[in-house]
Structures are given as structure tokens and as C-alpha cells.
C-alpha atoms as a PDB file:
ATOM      1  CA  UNK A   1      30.003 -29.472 -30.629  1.00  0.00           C
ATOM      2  CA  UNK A   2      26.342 -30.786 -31.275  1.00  0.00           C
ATOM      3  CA  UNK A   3      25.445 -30.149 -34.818  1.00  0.00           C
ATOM      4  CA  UNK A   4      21.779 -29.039 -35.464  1.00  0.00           C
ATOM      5  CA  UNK A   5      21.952 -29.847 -39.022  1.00  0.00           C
ATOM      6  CA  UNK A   6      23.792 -33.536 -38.940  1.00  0.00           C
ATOM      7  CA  UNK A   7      21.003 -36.104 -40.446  1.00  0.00           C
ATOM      8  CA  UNK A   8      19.875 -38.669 -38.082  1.00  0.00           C
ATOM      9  CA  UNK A   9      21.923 -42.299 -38.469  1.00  0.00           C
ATOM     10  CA  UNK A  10      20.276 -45.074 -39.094  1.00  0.00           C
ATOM     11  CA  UNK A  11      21.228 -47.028 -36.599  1.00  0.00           C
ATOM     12  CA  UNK A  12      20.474 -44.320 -33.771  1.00  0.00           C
ATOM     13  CA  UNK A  13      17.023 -44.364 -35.200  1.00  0.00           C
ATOM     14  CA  UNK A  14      16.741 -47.899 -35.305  1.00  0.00           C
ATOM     15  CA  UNK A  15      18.058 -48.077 -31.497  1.00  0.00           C
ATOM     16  CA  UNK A  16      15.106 -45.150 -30.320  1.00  0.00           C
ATOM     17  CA  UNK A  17      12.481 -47.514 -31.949  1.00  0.00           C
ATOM     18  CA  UNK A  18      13.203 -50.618 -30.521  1.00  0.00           C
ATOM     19  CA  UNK A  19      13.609 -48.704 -27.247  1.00  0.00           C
ATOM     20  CA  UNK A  20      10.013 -47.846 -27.746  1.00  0.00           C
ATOM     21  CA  UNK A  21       8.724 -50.796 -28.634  1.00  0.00           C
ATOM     22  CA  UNK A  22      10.160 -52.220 -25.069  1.00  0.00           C
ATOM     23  CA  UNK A  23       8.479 -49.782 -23.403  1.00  0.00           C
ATOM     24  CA  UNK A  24       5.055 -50.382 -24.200  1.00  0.00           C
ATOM     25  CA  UNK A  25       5.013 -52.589 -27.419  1.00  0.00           C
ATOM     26  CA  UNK A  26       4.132 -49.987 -29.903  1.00  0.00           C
ATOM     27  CA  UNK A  27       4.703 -46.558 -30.672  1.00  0.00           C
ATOM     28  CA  UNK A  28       3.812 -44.235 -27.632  1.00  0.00           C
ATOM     29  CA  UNK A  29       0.377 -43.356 -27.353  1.00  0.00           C
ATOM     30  CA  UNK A  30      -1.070 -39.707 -26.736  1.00  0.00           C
ATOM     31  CA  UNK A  31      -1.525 -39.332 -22.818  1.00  0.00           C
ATOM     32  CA  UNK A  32      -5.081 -37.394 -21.586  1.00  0.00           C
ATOM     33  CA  UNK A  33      -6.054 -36.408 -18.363  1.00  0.00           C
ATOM     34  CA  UNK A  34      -8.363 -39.571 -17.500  1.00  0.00           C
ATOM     35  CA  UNK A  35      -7.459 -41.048 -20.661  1.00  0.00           C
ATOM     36  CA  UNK A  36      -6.348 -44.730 -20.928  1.00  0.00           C
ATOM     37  CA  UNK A  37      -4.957 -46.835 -17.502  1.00  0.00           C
ATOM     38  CA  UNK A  38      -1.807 -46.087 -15.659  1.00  0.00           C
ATOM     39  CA  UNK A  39       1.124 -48.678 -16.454  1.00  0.00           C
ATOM     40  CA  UNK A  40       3.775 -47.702 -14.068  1.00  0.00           C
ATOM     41  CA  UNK A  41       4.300 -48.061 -11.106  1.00  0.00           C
ATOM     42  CA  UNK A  42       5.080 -44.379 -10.158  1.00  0.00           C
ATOM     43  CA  UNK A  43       4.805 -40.536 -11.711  1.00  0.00           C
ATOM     44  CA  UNK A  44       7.651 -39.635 -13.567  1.00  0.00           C
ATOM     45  CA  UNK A  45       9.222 -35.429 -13.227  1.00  0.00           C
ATOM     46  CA  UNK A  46      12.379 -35.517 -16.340  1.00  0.00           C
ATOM     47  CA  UNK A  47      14.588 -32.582 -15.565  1.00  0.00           C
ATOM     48  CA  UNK A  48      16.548 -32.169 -18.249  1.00  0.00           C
ATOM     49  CA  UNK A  49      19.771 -30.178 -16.565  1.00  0.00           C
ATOM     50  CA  UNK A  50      22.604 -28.113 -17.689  1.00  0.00           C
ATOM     51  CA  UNK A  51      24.136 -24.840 -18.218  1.00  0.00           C
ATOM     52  CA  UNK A  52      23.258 -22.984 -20.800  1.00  0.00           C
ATOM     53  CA  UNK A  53      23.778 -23.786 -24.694  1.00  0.00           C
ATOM     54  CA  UNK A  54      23.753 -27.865 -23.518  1.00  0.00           C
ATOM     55  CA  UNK A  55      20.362 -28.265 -25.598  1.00  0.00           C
ATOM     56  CA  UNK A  56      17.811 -28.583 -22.703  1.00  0.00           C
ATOM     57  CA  UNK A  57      15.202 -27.260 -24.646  1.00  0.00           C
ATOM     58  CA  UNK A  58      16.381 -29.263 -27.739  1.00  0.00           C
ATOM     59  CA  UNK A  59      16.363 -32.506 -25.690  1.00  0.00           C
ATOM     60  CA  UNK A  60      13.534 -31.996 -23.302  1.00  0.00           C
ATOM     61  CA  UNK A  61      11.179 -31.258 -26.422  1.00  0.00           C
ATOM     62  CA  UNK A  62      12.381 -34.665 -28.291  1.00  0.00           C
ATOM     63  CA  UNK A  63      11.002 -36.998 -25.090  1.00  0.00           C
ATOM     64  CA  UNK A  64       7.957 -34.911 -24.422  1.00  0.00           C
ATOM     65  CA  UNK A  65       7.288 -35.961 -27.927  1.00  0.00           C
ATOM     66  CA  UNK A  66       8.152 -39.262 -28.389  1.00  0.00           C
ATOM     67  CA  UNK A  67       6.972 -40.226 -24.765  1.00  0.00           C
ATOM     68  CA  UNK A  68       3.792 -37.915 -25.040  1.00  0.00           C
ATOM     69  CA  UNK A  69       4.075 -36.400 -22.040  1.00  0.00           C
ATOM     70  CA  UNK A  70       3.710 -32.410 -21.507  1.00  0.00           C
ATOM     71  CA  UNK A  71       6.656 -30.661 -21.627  1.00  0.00           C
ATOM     72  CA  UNK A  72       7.619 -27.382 -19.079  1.00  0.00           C
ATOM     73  CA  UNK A  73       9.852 -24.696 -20.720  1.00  0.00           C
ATOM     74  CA  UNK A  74      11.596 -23.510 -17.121  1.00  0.00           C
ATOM     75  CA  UNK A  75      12.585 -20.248 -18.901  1.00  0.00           C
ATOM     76  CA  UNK A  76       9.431 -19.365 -19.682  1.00  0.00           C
ATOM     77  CA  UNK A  77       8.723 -19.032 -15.915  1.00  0.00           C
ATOM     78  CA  UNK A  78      11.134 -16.917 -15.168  1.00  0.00           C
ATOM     79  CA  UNK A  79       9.569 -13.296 -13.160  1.00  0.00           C
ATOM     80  CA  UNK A  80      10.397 -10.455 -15.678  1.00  0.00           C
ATOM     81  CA  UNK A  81      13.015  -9.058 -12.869  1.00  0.00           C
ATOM     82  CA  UNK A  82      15.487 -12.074 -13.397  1.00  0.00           C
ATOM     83  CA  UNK A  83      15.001 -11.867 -17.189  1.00  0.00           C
ATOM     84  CA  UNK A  84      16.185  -8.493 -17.450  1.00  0.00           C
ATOM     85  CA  UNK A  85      19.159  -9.833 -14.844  1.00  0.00           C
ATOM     86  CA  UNK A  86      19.934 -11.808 -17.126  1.00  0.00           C
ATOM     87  CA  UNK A  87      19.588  -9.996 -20.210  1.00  0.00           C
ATOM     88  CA  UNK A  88      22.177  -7.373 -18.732  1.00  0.00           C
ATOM     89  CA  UNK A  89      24.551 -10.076 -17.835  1.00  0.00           C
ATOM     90  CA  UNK A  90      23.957 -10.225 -14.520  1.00  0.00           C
ATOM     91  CA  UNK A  91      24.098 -13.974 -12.607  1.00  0.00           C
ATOM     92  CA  UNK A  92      21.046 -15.139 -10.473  1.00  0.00           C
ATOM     93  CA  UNK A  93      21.253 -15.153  -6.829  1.00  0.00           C
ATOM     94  CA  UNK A  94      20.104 -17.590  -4.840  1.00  0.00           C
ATOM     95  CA  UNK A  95      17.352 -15.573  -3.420  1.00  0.00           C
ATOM     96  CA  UNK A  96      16.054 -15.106  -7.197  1.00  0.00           C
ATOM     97  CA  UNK A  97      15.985 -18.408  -7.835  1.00  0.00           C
ATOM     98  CA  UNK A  98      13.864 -19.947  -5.027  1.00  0.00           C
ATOM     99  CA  UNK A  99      10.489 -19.192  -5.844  1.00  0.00           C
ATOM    100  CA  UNK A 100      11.161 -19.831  -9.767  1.00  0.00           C
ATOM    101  CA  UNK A 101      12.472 -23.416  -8.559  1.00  0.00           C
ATOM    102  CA  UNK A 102       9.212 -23.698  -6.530  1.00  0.00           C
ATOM    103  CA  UNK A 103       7.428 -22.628  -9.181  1.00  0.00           C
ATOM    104  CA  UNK A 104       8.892 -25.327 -11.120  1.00  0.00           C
ATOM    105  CA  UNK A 105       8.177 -27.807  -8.959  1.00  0.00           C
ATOM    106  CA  UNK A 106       4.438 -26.684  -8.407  1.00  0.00           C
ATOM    107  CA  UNK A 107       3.589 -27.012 -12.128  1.00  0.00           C
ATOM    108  CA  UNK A 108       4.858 -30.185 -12.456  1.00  0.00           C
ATOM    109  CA  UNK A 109       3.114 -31.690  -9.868  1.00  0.00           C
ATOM    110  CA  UNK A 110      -0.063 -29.944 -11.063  1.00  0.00           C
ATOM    111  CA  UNK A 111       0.593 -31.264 -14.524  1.00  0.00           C
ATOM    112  CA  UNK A 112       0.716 -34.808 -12.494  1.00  0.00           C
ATOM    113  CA  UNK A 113      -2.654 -34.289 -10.020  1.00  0.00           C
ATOM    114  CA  UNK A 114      -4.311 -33.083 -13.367  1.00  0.00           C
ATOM    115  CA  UNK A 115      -3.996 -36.649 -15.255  1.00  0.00           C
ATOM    116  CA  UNK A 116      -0.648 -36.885 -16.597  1.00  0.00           C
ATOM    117  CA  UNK A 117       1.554 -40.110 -16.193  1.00  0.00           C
ATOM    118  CA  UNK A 118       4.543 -37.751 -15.866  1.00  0.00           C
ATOM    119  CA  UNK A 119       6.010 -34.612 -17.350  1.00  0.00           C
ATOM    120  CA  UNK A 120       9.572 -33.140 -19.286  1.00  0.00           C
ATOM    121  CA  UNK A 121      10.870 -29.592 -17.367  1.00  0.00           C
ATOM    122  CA  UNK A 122      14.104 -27.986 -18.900  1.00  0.00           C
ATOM    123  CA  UNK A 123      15.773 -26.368 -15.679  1.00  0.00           C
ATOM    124  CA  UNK A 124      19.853 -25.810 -15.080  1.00  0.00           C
ATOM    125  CA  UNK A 125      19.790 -26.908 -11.674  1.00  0.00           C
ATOM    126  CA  UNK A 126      23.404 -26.127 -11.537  1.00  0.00           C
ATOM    127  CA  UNK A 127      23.526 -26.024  -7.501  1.00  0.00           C
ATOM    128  CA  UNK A 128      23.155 -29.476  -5.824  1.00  0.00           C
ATOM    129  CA  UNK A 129      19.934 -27.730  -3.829  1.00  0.00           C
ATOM    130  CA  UNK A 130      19.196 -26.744  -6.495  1.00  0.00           C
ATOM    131  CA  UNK A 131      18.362 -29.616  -7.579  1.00  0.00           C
ATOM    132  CA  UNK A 132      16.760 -30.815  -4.147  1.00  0.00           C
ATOM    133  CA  UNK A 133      13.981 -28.275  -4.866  1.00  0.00           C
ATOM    134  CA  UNK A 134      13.015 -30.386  -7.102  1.00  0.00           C
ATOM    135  CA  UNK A 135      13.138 -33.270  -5.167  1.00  0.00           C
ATOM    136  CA  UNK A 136      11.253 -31.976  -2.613  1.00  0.00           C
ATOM    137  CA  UNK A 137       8.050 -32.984  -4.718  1.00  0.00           C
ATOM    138  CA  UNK A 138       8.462 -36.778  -3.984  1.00  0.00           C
ATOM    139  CA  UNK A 139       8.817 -36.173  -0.337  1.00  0.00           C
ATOM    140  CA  UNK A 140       5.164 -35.629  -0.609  1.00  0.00           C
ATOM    141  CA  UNK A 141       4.025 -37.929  -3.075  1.00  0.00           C
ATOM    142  CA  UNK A 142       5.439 -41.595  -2.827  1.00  0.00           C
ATOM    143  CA  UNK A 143       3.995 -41.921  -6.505  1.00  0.00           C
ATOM    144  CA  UNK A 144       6.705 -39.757  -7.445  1.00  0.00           C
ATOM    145  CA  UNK A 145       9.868 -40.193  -9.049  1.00  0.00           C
ATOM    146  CA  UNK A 146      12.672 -37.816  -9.819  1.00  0.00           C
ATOM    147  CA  UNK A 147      15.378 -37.606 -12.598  1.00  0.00           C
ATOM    148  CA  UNK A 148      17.496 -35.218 -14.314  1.00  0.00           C
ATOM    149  CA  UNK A 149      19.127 -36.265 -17.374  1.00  0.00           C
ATOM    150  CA  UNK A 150      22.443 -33.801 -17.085  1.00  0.00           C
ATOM    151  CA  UNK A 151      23.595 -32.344 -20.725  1.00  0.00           C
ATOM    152  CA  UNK A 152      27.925 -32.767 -19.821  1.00  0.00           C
ATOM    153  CA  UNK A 153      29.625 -30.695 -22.114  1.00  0.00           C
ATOM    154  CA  UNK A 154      32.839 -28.500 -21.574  1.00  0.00           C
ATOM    155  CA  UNK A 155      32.438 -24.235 -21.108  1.00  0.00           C
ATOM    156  CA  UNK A 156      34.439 -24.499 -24.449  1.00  0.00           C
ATOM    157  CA  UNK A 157      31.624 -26.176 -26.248  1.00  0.00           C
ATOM    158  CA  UNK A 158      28.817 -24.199 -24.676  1.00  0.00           C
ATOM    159  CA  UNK A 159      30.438 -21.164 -25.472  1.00  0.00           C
ATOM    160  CA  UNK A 160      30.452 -21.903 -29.160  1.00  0.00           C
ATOM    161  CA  UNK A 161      26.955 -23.105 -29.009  1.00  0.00           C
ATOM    162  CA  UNK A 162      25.920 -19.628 -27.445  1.00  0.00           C
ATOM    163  CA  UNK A 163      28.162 -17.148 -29.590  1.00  0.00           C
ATOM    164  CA  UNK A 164      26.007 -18.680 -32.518  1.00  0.00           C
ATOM    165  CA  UNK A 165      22.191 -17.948 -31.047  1.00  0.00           C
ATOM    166  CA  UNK A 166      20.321 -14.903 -32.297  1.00  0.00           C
ATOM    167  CA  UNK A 167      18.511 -12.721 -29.948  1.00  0.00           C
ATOM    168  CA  UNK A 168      18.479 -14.924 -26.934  1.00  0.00           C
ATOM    169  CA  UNK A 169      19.356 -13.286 -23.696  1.00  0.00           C
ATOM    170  CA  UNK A 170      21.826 -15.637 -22.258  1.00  0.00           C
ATOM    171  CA  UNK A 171      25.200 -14.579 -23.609  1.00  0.00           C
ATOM    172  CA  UNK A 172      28.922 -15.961 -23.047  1.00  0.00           C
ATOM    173  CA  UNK A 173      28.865 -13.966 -19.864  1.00  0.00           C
ATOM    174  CA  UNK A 174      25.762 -16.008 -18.528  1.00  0.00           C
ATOM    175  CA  UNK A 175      28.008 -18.990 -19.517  1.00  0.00           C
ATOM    176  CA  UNK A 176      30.924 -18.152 -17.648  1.00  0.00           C
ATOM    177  CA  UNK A 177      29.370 -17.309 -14.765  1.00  0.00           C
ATOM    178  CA  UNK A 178      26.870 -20.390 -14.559  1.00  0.00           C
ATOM    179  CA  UNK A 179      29.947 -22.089 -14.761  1.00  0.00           C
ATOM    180  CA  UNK A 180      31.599 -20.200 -11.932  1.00  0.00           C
ATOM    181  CA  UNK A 181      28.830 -21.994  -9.879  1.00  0.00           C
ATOM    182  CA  UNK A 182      28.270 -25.192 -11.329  1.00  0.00           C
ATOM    183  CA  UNK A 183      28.263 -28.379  -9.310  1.00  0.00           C
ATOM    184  CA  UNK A 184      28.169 -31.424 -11.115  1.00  0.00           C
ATOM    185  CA  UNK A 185      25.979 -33.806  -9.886  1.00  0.00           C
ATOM    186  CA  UNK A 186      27.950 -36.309  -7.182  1.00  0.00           C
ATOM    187  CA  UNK A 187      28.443 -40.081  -7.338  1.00  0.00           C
ATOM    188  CA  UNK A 188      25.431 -40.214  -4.587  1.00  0.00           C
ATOM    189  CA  UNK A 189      23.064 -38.530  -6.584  1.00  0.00           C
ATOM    190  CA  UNK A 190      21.205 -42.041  -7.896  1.00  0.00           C
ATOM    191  CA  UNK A 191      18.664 -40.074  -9.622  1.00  0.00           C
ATOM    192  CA  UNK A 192      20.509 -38.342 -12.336  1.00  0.00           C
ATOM    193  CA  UNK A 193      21.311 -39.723 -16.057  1.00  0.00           C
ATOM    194  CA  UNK A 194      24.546 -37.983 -17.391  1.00  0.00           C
ATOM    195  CA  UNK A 195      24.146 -37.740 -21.045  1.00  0.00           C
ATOM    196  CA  UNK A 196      27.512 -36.624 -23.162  1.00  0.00           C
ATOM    197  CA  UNK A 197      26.807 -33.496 -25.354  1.00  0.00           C
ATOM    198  CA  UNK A 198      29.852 -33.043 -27.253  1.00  0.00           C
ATOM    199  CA  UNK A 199      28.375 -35.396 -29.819  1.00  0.00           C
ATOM    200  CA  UNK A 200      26.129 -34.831 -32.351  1.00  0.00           C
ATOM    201  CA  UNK A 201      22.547 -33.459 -31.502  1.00  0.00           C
ATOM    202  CA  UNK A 202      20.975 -36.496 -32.968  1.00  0.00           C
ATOM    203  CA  UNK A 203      23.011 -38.923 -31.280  1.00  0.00           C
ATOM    204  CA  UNK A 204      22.273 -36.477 -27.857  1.00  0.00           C
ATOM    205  CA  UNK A 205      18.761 -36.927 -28.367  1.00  0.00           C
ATOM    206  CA  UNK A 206      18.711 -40.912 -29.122  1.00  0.00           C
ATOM    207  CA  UNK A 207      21.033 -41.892 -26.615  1.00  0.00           C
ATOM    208  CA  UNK A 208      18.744 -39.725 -23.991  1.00  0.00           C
ATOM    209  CA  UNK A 209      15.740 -41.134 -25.078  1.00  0.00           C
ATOM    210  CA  UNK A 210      16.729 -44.377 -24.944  1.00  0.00           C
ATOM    211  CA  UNK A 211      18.026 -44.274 -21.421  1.00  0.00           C
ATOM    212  CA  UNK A 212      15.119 -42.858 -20.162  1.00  0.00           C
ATOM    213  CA  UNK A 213      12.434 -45.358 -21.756  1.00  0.00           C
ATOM    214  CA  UNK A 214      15.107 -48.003 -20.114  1.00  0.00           C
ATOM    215  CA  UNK A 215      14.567 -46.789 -16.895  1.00  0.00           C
ATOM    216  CA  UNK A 216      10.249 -46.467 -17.565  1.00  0.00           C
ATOM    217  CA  UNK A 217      10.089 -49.810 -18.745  1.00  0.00           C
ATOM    218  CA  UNK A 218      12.170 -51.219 -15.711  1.00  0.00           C
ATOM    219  CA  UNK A 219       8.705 -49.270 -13.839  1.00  0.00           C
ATOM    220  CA  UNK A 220       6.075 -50.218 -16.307  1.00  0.00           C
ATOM    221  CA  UNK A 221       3.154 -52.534 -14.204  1.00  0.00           C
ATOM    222  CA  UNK A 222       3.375 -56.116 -15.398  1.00  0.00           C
ATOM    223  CA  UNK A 223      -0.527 -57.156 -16.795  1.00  0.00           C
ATOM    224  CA  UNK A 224      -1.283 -59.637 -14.074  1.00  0.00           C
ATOM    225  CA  UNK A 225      -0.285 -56.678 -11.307  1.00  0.00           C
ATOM    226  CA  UNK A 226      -2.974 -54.325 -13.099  1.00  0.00           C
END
């Protein structure tokens, strides 16, 4: 069960700096709209995936920060109508998730067009397409690349996780039944990072940071290219 009060080791903190400092040779740098060059070779969308009680928010908020890239709450666009679903215990349909998964999608990219080298979205994505909502965006913009970094962690766990929130409207009935239609991304899908939860939060966060300023430094523009 991820612990929200377990101190940071030192060697996990050790292993997210150095990560940094491969990425760009210093600590990250604040990212403005028509602020300083691009360095990679493509946009970068981070889904951070999941059902819930995996930490999305927890996690997505820790690489918006340490990457300085904006960071998209997918709750938070939710229409009132599948909040109060939701609320009452009542699982999303299909039909009520389409236009919030467009929605999604939409922002991101307009985060993107706006100036931003890429952006952090918390989304559970449970359903394989799902998931290729998402990836619709690159289908229009070569510059794009995709990833979701999915939060593994047993209904066990997540049930746990959830029994101990206050006031939040996803209950252990939301986490049954997200589980009911969970699909876990395939072998195929090359574009998603499966990151272990059922370790502590700190070592959650490090170990996701770390493999995803791997996979932006493996992108990063050598100097002679720019």
C-alpha cells in the first residue's frame, strides 16, 4: 500500500537528480509559451493511468513539477451529470465518457499549440479505446507523442487507499466496478510505462519520474541538429 507519510530515501532522491541532470544538464527550467528553444524532437501528452486510489493525481502532479510542464486534472473536467453518477455509485457508460475523453484530448493539444513543450493529464483510461482517444491526437500532429505511465496495483490495495479518503466521491463501489471493466494495457501497446504501486509513494513517484525523463532524453535534439 503506498504510504503518504514514508520520508523520501536517499538514494531514490539521488537517482531523480541524476535523472535530471541527463535530461538537460541542470535542474529543469520553467517552460513559457514562446519562452526559451525547443530541445526535442517531438511534443510530449503524459497520461498518467489507473483506476481509482492508484495516485494519478499524486504522480501526475510530481512530473508536472519537476519537468515544468502544465499539468491537466481529468476529474476536474468531468460534466456535472457524470459527477453526480458517480457520486451515487453509479459506473460511467461509454456514451458518458466520449466527449470527456475528447475533451481531454482537446486541452492538451491546446496546452501544446499554445507554447508548451508537452503536458501531464491524470485520466483512468481503463478501456483499451479508451485509451486510443487519446491517441487520436498524434494522428494529427506528427510532433506528437503519446504515453501513459499505468499506476499497477491490485483492487485489494486500491480499496484500502479509497476506504481512507475524506469526502471524495469515488467510493469502494467506483472501485469495484472500474475494475469490472478494466483492461490492462496489452504487450502491443509500445506507448505505455507500467509503474508498480504497491510500493511506497515516494519510491512510485521516483521510479516514474525517472522513466519518463529516460525516455525525453532518448528525444532531446542533439546541439549540432538545433
Amino acid at each position: 500500500m503506498l504510504s503518504y507519510d514514508a520520508p523520501m530515501p536517499a538514494a531514490q532522491g539521488q537517482k531523480d537528480t541524476a535523472a535530471m541532470t541527463t535530461l538537460s544538464g541542470q535542474a529543469a527550467a520553467p517552460t513559457t509559451a514562446g519562452g526559451r528553444a525547443q530541445t526535442y524532437q517531438h511534443h510530449h501528452i503524459w497520461l498518467v493511468t489507473g483506476p481509482a486510489g492508484c495516485g494519478k493525481s499524486t504522480v501526475a502532479e510530481h512530473l508536472s513539477q519537476a519537468l515544468s510542464l502544465p499539468y491537466i486534472e481529468g476529474d476536474s473536467f468531468h460534466p456535472p451529470a457524470n459527477i453526480e453518477k458517480m457520486a451515487n455509485g453509479t459506473p460511467l457508460t461509454d456514451a458518458d465518457r466520449w466527449d470527456w475523453l475528447t475533451v481531454l484530448r482537446e486541452e492538451s493539444t491546446r496546452l501544446i499549440s499554445s507554447g508548451s513543450e508537452g503536458v501531464v493529464l491524470t485520466c483512468s483510461a481503463l478501456k483499451r479505446k479508451y485509451r486510443d482517444v487519446i491517441r487520436v491526437a498524434a494522428y494529427y500532429d506528427p510532433s506528437l507523442l503519446i504515453h501513459f505511465i499505468y499506476l499497477d496495483a491490485s483492487e485489494e490495495t486500491l480499496l484500502q487507499r479509497v476506504a481512507q479518503r475524506k469526502g471524495h466521491y469515488m467510493g469502494a463501489n467506483m472501485v469495484h466496478s472500474q475494475f469490472d471493466i478494466l483492461e490492462r494495457p496489452g504487450e502491443d501497446e509500445k506507448d505505455v510505462i507500467k509503474v508498480d504501486v504497491s510500493r511506497t509513494l515516494e519510491e512510485v513517484k521516483g521510479d516514474a519520474l525517472h522513466r519518463v525523463v529516460k525516455v525525453m532524453g532518448d528525444d532531446e535534439v542533439e546541439e549540432e541538429q538545433q
